[in-house]
Protein backbone atom coordinates (compact mmCIF):
# COMPACT_ATOMS: atom_id res chain seq x y z
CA UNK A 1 -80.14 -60.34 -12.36
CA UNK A 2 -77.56 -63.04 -13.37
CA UNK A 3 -74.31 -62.12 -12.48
CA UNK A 4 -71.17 -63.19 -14.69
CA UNK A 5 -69.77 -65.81 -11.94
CA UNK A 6 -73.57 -67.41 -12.34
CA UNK A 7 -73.31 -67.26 -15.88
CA UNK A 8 -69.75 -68.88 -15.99
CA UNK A 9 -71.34 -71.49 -13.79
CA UNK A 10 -73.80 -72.53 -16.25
CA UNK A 11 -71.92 -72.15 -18.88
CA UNK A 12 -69.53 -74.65 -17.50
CA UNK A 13 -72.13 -77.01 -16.18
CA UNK A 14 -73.55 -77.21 -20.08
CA UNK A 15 -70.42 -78.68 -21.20
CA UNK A 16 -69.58 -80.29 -18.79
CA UNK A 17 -73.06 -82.25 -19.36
CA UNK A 18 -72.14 -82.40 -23.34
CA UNK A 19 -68.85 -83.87 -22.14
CA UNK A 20 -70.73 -86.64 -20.41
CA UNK A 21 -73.17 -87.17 -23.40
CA UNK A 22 -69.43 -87.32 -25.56
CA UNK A 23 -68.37 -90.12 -23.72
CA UNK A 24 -71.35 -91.82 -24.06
CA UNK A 25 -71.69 -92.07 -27.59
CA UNK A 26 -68.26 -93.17 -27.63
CA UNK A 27 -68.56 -96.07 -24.88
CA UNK A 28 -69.99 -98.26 -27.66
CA UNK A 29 -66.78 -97.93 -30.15
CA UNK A 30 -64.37 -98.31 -27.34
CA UNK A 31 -66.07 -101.66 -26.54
CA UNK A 32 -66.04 -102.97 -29.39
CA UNK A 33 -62.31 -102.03 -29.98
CA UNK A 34 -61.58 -103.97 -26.81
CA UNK A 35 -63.50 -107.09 -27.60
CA UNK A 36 -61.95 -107.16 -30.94
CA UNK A 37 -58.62 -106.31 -30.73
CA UNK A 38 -57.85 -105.76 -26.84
CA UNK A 39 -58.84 -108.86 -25.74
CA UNK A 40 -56.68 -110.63 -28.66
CA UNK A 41 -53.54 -109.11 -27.95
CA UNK A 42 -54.39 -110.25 -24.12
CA UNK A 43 -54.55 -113.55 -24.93
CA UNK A 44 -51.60 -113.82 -27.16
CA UNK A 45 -49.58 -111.89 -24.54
CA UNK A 46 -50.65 -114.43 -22.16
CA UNK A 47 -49.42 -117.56 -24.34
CA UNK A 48 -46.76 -116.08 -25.02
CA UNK A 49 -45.60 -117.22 -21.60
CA UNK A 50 -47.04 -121.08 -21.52
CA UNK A 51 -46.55 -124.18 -23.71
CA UNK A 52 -49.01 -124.34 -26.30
CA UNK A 53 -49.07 -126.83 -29.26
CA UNK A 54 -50.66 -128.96 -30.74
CA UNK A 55 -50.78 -131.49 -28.06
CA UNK A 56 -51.73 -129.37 -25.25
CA UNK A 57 -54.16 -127.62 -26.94
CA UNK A 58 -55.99 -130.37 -27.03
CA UNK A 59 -55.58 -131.82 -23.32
CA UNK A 60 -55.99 -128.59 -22.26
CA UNK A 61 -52.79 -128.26 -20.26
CA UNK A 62 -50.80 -124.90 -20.86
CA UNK A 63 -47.90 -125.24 -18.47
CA UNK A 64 -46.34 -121.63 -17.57
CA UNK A 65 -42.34 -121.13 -19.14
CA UNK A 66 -41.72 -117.69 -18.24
CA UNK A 67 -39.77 -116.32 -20.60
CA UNK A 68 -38.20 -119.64 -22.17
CA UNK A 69 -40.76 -118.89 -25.59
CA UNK A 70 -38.86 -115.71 -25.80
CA UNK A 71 -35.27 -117.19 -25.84
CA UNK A 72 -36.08 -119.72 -27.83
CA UNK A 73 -37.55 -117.68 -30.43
CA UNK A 74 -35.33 -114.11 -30.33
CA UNK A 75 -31.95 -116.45 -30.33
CA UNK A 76 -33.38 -118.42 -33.74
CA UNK A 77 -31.86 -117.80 -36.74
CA UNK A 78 -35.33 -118.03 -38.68
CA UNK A 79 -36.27 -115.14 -36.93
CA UNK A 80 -33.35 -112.83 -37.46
CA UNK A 81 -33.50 -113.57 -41.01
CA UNK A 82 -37.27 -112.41 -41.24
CA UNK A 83 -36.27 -109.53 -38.62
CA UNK A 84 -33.65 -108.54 -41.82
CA UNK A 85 -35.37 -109.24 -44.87
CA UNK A 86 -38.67 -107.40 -43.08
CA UNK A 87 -36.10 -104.20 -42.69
CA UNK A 88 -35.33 -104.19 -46.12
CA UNK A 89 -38.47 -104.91 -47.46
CA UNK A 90 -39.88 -101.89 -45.24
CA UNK A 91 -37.13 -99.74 -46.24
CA UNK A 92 -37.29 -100.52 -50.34
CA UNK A 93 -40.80 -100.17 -50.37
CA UNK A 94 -41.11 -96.91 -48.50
CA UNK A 95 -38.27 -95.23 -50.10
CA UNK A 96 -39.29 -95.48 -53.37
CA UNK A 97 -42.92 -95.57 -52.56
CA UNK A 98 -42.78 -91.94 -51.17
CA UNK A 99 -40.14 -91.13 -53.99
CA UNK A 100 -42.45 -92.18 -57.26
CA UNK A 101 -45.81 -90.99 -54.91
CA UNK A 102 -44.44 -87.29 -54.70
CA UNK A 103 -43.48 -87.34 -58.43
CA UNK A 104 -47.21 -88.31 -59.13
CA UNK A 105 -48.22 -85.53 -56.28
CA UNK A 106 -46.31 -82.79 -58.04
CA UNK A 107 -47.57 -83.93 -61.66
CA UNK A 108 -51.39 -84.31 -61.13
CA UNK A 109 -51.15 -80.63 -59.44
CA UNK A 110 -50.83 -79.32 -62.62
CA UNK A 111 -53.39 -79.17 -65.25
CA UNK A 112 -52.53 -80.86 -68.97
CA UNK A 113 -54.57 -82.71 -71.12
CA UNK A 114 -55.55 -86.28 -69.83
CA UNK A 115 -54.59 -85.84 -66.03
CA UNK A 116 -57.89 -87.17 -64.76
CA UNK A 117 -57.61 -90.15 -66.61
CA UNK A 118 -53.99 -90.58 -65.68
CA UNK A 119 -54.90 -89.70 -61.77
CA UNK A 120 -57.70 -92.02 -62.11
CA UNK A 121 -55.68 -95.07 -63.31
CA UNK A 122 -53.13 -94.33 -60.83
CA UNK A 123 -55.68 -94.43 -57.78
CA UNK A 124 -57.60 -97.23 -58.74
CA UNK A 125 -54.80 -99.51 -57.46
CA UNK A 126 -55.62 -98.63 -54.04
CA UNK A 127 -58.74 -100.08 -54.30
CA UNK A 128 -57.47 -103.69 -55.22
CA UNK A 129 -57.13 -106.21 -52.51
CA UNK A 130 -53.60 -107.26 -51.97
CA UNK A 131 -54.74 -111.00 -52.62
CA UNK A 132 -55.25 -109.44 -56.06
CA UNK A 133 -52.36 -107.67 -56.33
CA UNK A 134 -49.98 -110.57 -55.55
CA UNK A 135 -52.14 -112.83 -57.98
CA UNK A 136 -51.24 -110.59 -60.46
CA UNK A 137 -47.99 -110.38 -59.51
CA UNK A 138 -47.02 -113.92 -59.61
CA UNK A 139 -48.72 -113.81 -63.39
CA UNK A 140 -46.14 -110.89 -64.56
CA UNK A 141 -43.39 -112.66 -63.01
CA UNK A 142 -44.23 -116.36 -63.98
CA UNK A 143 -40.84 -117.95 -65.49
CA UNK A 144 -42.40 -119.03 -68.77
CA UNK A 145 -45.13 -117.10 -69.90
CA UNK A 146 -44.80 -113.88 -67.74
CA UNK A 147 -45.11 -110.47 -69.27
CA UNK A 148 -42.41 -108.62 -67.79
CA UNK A 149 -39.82 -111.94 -69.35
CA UNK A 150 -41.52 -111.33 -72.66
CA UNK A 151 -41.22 -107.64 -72.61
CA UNK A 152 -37.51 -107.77 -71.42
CA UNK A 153 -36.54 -110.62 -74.52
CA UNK A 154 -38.36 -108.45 -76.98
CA UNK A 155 -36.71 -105.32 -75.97
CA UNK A 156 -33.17 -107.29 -75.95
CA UNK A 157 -32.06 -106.50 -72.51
CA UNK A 158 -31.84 -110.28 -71.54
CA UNK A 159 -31.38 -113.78 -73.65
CA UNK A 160 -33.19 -115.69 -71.21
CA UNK A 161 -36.25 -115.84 -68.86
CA UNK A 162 -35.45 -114.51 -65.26
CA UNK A 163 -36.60 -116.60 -62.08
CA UNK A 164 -37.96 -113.49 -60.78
CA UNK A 165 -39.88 -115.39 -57.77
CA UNK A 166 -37.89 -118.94 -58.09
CA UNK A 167 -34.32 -117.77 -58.07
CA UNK A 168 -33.76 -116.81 -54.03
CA UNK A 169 -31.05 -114.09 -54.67
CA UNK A 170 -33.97 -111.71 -56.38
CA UNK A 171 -37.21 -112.97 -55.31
CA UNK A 172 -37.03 -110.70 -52.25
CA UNK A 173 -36.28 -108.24 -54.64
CA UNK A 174 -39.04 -109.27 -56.92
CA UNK A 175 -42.11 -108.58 -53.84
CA UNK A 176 -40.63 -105.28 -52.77
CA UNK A 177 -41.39 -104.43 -56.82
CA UNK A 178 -45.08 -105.82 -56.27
CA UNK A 179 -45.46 -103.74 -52.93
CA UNK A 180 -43.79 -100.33 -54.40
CA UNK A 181 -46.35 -100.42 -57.06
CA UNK A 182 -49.29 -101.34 -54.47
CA UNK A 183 -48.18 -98.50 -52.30
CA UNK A 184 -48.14 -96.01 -54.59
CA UNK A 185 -51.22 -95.32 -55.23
CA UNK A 186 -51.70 -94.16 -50.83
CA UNK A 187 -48.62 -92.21 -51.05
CA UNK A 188 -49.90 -90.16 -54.25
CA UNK A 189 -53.23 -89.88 -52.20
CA UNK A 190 -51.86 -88.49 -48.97
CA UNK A 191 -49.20 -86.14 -51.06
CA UNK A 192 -51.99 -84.47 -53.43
CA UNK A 193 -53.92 -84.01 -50.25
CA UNK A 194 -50.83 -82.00 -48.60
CA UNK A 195 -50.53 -79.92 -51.48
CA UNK A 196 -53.70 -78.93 -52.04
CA UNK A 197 -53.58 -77.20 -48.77
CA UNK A 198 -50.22 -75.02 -49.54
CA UNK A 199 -51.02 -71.27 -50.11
CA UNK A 200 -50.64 -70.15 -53.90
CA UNK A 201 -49.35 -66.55 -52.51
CA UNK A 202 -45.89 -68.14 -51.24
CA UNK A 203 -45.28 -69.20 -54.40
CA UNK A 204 -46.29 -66.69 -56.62
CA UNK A 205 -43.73 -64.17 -54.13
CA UNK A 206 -41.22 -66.40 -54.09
CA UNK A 207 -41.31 -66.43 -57.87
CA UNK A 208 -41.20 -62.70 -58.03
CA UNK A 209 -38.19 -62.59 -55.94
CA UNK A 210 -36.54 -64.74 -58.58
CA UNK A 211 -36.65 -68.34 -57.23
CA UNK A 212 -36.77 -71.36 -59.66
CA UNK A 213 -38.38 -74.37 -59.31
CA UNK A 214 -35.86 -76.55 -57.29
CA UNK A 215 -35.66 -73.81 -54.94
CA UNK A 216 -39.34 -73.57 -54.36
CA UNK A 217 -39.72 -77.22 -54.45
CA UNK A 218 -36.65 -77.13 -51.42
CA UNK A 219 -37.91 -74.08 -49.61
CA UNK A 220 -41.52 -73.44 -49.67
CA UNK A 221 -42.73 -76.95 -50.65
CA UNK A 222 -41.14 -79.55 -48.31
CA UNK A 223 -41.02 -77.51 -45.49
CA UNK A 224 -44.71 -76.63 -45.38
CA UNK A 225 -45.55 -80.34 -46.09
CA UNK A 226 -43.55 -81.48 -43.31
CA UNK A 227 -46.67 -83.40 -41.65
CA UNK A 228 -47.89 -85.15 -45.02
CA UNK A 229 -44.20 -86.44 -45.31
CA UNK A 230 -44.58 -87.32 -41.71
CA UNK A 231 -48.10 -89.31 -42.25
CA UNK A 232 -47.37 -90.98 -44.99
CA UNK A 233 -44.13 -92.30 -44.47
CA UNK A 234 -45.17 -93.43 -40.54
CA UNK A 235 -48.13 -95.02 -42.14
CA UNK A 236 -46.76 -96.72 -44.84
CA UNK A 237 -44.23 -98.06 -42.27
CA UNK A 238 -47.10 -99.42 -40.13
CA UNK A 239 -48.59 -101.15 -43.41
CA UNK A 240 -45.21 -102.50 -44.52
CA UNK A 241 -44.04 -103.83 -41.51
CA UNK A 242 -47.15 -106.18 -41.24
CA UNK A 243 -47.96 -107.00 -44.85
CA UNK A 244 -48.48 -110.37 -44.73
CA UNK A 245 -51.47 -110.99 -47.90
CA UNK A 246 -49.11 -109.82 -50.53
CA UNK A 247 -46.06 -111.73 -49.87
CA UNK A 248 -47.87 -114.98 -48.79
CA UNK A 249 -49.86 -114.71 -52.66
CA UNK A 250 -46.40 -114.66 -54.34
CA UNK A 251 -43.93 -116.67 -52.74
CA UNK A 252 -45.49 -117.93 -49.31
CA UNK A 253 -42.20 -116.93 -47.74
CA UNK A 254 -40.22 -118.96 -50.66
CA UNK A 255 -38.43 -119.60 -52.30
CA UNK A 256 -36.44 -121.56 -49.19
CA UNK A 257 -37.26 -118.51 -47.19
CA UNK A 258 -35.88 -116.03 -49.11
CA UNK A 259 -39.17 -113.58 -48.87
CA UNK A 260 -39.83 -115.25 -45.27
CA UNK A 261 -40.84 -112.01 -43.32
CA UNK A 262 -42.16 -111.89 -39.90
CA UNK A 263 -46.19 -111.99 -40.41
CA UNK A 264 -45.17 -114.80 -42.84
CA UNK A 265 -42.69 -116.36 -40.26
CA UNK A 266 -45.34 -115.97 -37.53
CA UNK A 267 -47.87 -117.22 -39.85
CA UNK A 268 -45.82 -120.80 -40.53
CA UNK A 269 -44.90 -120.91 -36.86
CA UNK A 270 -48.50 -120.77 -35.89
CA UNK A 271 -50.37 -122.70 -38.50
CA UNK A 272 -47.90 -125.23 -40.17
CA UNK A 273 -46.06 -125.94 -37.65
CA UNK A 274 -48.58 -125.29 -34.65
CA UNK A 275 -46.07 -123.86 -32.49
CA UNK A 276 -48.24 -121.81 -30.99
CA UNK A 277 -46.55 -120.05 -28.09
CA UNK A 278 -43.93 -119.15 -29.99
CA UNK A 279 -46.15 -117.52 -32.62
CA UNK A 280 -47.47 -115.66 -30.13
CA UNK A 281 -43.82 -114.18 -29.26
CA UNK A 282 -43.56 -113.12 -32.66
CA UNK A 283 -46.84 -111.46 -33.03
CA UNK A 284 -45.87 -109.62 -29.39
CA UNK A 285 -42.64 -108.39 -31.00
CA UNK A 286 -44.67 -106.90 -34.25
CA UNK A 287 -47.40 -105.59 -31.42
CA UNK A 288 -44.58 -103.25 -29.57
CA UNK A 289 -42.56 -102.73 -32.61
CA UNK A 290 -45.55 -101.13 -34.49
CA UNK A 291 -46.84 -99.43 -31.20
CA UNK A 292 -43.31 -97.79 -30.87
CA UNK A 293 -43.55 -96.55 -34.32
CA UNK A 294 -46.86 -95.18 -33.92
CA UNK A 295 -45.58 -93.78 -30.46
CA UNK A 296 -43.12 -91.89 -32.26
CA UNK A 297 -45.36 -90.38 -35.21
CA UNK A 298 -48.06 -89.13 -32.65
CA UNK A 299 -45.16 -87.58 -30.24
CA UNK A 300 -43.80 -86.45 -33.98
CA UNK A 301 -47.24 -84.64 -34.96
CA UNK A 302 -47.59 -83.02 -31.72
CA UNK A 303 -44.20 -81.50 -32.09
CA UNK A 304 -45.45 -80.44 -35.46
CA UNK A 305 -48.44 -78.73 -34.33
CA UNK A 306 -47.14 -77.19 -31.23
């Protein structure tokens, strides 16, 4: 007869085997991960701290500097101005990102005539590559023949053309526009997907008990989407921080640095000016920047779910 320590002893051995057969199946992935991204960051850390250019990549010679890449590139004014304009970028983007993403949320929960088509339309732009995006982009904005001059003139809110992407007080300006209306589309996605989960009964007692729509919106709604909110605004500060494809389409950093970011600095550093220890300081800086952030939103969600 099997007695219940026996069976607890099997039982235990079975998953512990299934465990083992887990781990196995994900030995491959975590491999791969490694070759393709762990060993890159490696080698960039390890750059980081020798001379590399252009001239000693080809002899061959890496003499070790310590820390000297570092000083010479966190003390540079080039990068505290892509440090800044990166910040605001991030910050304009997400804010009104989220903002216009929730408004979409809220509408396409309820049913009127046309809302597939409309949700439709407003998805599809998550599906365009950013190259795409900024292609477009620099079309709408072109100084003589763009559509969003034309529709301004004809409307009579300006006399003449704007240098939306030429003029460097508003071409910084001009990409956050580009990336709000790229990132919408991920926002409305992650929002819809948050409220579809909410429980109808909350609301339909909280109406009873006389609450109006703000106060439903404030009470019930936020509060219960508090790890949607989280996702998507931790996400789309991951994405924002290293968008690089969209700016470098419109402006390549110009004009005179005045959309110079740091994927784009790090990108000029690197390949135009083949600087390439110090290229690898910046890309270390976005590495532990972004791994903070997603430090914080994992610690965040736990927090949440405990």
């Amino acid at each position: 007869m099997i007695t219940a320590e026996l069976r607890r002893h099997i039982s235990l051995k079975n998953i512990s085997h299934q465990n083992r057969i887990g781990y196995f199946f994900m030995l491959p992935p975590l491999l791969f991960m490694l070759v393709i991204l762990g060993f890159p960051i490696l080698y960039t850390f390890i750059i980081s701290f020798q001379d590399v250019n252009l001239r000693t990549l080809i002899s061959g010679e890496r003499p070790f500097v310590g820390i000297e890449n570092y000083k010479i590139v966190l003390t540079s004014g080039a990068f505290h101005g892509a440090l800044s304009r990166s910040l605001l970028f991030t910050v304009g983007s997400i804010s009104l990102q989220f903002s216009i993403g929730l408004v979409f949320a809220l509408l396409f929960r309820k049913q009127f005539w046309g809302a597939n088509v409309l949700r439709g339309l407003v998805l599809s732009g998550w599906l365009i590559p950013a190259v795409v995006v900024g292609t477009l982009f620099v079309w709408l904005f072109n100084l003589d023949f763009g559509l969003i001059n034309f529709a301004l003139i004809m409307l009579g809110l300006i006399d003449n053309p704007v240098g939306w992407l030429v003029d460097p007080q508003i071409a910084l300006f001009s990409v956050t526009l580009a990336n709000i209306w790229y990132g919408i589309p991920f926002n409305v996605i992650v929002l819809s997907a948050g409220l579809a989960g909410l429980p109808e009964g909350v609301y339909e007692a909280a109406t009873v008990d006389g609450a109006n729509g703000f106060q439903r919106f404030r009470h019930i709604t936020l509060p219960l989407m508090r790890q949607s909110i989280l996702a998507v605004l931790m996400l789309g500060l991951i994405y924002t921080l290293r968008s690089f494809g969209l700016i470098w389409t419109i402006t390549r950093g110009g004009p005179s640095g005045a959309t110079e970011v740091i994927p784009t600095l790090a990108y000029r550093v690197g390949f135009e000016f083949f600087r390439f220890s110090e290229a690898a300081v910046i890309a270390v800086f976005m590495v532990l920047l972004l791994l903070t952030v997603a430090i914080f939103y994992v610690r965040a969600t736990k927090e949440e779910m405990a």
